[in-house]
PDB file of N, CA and C in Angstrom:
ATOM      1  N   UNK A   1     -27.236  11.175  -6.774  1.00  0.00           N
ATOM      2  CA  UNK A   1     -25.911  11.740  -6.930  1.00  0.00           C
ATOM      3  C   UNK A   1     -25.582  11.819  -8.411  1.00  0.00           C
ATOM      4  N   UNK A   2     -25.150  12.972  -9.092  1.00  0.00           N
ATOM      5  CA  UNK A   2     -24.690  13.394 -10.407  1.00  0.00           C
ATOM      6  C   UNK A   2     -22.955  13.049 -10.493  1.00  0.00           C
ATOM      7  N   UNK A   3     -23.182  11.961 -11.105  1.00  0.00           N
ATOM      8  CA  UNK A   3     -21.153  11.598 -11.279  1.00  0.00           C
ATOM      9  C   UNK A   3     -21.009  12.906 -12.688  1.00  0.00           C
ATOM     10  N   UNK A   4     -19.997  13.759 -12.198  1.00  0.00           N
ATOM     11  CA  UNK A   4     -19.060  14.115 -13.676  1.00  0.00           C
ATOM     12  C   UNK A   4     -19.448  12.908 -14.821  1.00  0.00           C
ATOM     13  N   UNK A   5     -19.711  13.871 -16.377  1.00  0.00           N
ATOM     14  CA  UNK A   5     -19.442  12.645 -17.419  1.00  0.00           C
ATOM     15  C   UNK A   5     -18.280  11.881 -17.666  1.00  0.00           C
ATOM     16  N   UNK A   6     -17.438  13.188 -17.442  1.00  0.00           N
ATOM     17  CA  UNK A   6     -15.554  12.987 -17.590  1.00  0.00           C
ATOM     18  C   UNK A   6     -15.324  11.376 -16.944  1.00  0.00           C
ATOM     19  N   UNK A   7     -15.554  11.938 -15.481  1.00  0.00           N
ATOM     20  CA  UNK A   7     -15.379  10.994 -14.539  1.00  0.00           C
ATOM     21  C   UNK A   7     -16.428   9.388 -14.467  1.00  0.00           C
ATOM     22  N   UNK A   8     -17.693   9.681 -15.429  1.00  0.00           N
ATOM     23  CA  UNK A   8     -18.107   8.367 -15.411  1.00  0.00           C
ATOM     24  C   UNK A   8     -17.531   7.626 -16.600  1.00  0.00           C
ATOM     25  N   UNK A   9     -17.102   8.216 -17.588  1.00  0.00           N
ATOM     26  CA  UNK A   9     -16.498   7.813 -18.771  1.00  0.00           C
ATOM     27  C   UNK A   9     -15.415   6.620 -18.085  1.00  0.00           C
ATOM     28  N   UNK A  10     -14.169   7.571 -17.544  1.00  0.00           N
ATOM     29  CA  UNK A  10     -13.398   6.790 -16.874  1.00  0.00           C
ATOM     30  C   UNK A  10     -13.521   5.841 -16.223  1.00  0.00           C
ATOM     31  N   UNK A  11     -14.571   5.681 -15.625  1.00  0.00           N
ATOM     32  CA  UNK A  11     -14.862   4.474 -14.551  1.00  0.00           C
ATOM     33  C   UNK A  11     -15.859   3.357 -15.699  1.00  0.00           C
ATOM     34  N   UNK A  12     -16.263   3.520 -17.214  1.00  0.00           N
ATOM     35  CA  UNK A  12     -16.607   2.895 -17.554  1.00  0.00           C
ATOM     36  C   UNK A  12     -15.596   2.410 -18.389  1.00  0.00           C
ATOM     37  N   UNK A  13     -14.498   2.791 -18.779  1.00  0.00           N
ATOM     38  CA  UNK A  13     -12.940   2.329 -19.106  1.00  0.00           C
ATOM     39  C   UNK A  13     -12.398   1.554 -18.058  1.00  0.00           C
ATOM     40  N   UNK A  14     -12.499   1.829 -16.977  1.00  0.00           N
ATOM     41  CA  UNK A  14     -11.819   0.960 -15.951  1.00  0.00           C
ATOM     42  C   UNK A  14     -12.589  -0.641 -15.743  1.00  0.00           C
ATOM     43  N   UNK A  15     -13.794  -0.298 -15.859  1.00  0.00           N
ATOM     44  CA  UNK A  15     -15.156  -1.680 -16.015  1.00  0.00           C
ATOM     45  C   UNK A  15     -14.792  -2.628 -17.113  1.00  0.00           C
ATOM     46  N   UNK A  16     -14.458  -1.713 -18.239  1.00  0.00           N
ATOM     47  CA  UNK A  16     -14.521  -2.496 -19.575  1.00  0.00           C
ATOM     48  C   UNK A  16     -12.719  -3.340 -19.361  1.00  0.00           C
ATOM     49  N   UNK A  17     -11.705  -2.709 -19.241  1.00  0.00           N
ATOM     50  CA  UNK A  17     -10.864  -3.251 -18.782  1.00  0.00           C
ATOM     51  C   UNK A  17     -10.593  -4.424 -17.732  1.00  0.00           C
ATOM     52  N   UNK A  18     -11.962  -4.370 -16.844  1.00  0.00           N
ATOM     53  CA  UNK A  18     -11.828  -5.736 -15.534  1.00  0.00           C
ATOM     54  C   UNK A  18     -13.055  -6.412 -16.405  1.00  0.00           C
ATOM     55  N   UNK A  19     -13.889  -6.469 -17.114  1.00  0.00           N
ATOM     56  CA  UNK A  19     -14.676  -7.514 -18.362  1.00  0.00           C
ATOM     57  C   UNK A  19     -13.909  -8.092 -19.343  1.00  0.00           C
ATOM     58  N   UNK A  20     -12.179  -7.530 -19.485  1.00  0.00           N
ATOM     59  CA  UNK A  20     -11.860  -8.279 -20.214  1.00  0.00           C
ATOM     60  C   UNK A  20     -10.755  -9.177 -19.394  1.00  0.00           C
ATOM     61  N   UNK A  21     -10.417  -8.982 -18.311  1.00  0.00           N
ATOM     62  CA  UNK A  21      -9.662  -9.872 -17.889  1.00  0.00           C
ATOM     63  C   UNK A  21     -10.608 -11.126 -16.948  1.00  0.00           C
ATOM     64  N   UNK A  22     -12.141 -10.452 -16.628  1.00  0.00           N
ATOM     65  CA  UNK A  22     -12.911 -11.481 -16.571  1.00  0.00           C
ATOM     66  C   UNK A  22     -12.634 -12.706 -17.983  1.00  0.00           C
ATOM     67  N   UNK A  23     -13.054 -12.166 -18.631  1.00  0.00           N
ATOM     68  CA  UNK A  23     -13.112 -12.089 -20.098  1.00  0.00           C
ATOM     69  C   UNK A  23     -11.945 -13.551 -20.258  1.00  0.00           C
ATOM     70  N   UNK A  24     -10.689 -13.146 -19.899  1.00  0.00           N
ATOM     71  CA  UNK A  24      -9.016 -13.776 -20.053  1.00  0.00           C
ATOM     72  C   UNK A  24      -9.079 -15.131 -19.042  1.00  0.00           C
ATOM     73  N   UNK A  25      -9.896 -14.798 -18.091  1.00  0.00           N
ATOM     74  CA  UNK A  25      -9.375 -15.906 -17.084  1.00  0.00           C
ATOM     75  C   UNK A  25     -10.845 -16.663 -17.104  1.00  0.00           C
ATOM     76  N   UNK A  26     -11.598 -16.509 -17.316  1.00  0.00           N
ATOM     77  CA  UNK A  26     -12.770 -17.932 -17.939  1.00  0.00           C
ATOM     78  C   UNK A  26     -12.321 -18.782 -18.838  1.00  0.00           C
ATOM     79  N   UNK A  27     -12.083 -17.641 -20.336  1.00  0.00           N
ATOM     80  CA  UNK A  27     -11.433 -18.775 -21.227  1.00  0.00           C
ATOM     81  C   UNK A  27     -10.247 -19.424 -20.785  1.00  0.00           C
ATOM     82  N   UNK A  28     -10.019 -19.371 -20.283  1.00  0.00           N
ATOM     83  CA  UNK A  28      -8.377 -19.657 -19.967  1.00  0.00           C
ATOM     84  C   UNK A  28      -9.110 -21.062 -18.808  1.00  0.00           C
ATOM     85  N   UNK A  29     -10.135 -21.460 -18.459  1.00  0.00           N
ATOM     86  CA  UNK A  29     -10.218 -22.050 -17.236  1.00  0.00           C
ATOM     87  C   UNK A  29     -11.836 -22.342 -17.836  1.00  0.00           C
ATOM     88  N   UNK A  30     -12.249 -22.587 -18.903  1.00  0.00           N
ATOM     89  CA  UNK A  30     -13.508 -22.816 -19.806  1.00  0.00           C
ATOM     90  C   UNK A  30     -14.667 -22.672 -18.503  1.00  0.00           C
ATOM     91  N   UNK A  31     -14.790 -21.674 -18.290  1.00  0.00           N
ATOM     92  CA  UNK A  31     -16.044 -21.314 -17.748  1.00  0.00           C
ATOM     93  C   UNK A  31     -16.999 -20.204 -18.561  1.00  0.00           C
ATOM     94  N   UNK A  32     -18.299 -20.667 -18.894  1.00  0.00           N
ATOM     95  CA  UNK A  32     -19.165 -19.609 -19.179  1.00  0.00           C
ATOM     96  C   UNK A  32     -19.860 -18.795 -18.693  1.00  0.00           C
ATOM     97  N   UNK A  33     -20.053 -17.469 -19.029  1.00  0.00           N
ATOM     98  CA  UNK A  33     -20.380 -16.972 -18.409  1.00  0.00           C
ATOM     99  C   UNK A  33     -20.788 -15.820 -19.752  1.00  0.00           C
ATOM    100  N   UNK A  34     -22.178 -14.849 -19.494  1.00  0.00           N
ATOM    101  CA  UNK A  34     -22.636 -13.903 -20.461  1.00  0.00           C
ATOM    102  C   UNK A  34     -23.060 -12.617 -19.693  1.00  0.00           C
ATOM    103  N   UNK A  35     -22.663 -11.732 -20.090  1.00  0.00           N
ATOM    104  CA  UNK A  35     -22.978 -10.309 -19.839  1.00  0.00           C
ATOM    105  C   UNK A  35     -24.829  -9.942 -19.771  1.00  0.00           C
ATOM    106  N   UNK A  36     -25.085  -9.142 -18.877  1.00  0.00           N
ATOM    107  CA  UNK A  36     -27.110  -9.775 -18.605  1.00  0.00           C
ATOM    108  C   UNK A  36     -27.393  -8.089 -17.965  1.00  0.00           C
ATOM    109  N   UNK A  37     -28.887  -7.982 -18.277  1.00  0.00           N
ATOM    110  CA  UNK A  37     -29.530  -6.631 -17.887  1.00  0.00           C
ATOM    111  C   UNK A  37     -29.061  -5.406 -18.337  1.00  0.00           C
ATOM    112  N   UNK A  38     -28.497  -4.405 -17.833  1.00  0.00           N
ATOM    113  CA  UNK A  38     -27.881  -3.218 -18.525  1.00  0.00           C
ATOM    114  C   UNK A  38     -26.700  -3.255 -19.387  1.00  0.00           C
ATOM    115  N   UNK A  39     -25.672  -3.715 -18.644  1.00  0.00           N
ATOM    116  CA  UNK A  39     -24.362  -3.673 -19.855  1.00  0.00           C
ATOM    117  C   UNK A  39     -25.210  -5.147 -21.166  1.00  0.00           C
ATOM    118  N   UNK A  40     -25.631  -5.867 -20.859  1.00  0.00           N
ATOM    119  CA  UNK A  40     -26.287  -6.741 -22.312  1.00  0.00           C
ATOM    120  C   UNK A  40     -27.249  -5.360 -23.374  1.00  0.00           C
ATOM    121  N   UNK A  41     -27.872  -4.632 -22.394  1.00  0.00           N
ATOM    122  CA  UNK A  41     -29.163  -3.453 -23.448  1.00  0.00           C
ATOM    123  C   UNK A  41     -27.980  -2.471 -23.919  1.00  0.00           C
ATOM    124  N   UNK A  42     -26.696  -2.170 -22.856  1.00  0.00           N
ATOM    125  CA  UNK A  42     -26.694  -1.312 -23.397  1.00  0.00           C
ATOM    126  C   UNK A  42     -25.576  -1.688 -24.676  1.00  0.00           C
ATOM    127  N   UNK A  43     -25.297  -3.127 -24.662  1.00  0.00           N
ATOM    128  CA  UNK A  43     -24.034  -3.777 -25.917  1.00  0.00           C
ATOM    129  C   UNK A  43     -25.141  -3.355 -27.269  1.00  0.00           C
ATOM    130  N   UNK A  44     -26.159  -3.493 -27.026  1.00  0.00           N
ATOM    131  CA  UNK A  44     -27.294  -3.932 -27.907  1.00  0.00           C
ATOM    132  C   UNK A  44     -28.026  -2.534 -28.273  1.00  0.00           C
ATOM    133  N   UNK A  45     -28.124  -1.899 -27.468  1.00  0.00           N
ATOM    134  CA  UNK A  45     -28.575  -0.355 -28.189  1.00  0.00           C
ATOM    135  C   UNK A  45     -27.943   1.128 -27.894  1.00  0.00           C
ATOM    136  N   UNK A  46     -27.259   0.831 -27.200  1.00  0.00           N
ATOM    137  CA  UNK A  46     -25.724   1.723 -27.481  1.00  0.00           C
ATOM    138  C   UNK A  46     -24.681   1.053 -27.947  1.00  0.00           C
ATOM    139  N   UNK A  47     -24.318   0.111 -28.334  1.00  0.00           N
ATOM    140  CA  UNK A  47     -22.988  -0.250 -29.299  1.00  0.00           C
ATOM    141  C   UNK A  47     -21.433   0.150 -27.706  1.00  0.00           C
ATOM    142  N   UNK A  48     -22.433  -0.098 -26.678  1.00  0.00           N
ATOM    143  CA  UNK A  48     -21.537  -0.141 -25.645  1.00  0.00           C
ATOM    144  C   UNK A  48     -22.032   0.264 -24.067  1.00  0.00           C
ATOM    145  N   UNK A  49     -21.607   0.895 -23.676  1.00  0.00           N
ATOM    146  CA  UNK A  49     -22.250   1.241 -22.217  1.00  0.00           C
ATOM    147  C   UNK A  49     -23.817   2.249 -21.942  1.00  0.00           C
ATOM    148  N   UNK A  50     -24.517   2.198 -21.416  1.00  0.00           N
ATOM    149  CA  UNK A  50     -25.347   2.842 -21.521  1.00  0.00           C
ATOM    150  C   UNK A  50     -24.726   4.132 -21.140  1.00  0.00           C
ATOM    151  N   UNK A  51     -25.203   5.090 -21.678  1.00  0.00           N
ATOM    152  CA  UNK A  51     -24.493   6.425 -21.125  1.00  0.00           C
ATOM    153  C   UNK A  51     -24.350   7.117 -19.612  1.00  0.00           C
ATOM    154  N   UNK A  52     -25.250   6.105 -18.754  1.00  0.00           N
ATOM    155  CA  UNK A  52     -24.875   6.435 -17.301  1.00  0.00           C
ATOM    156  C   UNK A  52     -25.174   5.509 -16.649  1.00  0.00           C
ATOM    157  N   UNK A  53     -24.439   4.569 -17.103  1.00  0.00           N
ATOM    158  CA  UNK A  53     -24.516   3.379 -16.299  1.00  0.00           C
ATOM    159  C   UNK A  53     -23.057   2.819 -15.794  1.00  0.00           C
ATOM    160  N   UNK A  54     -23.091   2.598 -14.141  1.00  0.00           N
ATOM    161  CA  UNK A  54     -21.552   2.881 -13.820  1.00  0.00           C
ATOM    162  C   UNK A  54     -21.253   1.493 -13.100  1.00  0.00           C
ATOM    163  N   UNK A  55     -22.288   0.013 -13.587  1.00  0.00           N
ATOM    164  CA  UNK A  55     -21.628  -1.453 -13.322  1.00  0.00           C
ATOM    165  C   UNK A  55     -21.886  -2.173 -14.718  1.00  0.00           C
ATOM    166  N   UNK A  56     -20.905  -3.320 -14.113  1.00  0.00           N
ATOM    167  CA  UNK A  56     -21.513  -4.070 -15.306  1.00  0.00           C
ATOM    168  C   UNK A  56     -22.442  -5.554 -14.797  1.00  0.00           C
ATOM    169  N   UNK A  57     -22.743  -6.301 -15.452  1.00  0.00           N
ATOM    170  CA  UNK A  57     -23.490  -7.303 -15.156  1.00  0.00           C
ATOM    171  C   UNK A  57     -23.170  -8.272 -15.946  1.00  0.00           C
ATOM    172  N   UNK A  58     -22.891  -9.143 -15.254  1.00  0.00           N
ATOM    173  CA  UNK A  58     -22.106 -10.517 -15.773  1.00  0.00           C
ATOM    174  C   UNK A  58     -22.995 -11.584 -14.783  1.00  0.00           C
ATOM    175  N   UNK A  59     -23.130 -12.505 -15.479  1.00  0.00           N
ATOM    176  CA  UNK A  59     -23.970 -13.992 -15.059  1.00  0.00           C
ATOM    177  C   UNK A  59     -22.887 -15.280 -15.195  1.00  0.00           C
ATOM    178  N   UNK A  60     -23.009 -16.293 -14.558  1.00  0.00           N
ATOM    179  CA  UNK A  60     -21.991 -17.202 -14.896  1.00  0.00           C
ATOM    180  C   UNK A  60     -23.325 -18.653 -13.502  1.00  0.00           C
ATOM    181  N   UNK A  61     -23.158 -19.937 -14.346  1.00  0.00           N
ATOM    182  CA  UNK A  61     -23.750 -20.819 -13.607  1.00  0.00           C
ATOM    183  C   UNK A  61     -23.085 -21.419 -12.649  1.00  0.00           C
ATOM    184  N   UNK A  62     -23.583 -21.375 -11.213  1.00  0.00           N
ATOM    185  CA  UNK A  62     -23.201 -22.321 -10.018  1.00  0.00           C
ATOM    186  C   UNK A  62     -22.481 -23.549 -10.331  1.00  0.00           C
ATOM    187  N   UNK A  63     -23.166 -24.158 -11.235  1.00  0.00           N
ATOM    188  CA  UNK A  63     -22.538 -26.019 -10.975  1.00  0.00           C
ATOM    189  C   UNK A  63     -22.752 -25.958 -12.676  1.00  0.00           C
ATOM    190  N   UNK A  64     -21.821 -26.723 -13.532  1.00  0.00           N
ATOM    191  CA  UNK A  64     -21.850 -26.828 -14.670  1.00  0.00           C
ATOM    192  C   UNK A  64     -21.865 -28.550 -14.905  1.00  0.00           C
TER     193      UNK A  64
END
């Protein structure tokens, strides 16, 4: 399936917006947790989302 760019743009604004309230309520409640697989490659060689990539990937440990 071919998403619109328009429309994947948006839905990668809407992602980046729920990563930061992930983001708000860890620190807020000291849990770690790191971004892993595509959204980590694409922080790292796009300077942000991979250009068609429409989740993100977040890791966080069971029992601390």
């Amino acid at each position: 399936m071919t998403i619109e760019k328009s429309v994947l743009r948006q839905a990668q604004l809407l992602l980046l917006e729920g990563l930061k309230e992930i983001d708000r309520i860890c620190n807020k409640h000291n849990i770690n947790y790191w971004i892993d697989s595509g959204t980590l490659l694409g922080a790292k060689r796009h300077g942000g989302f991979i250009p068609w990539d429409d989740d993100i990937d977040i890791l966080t440990l069971l029992f601390e």
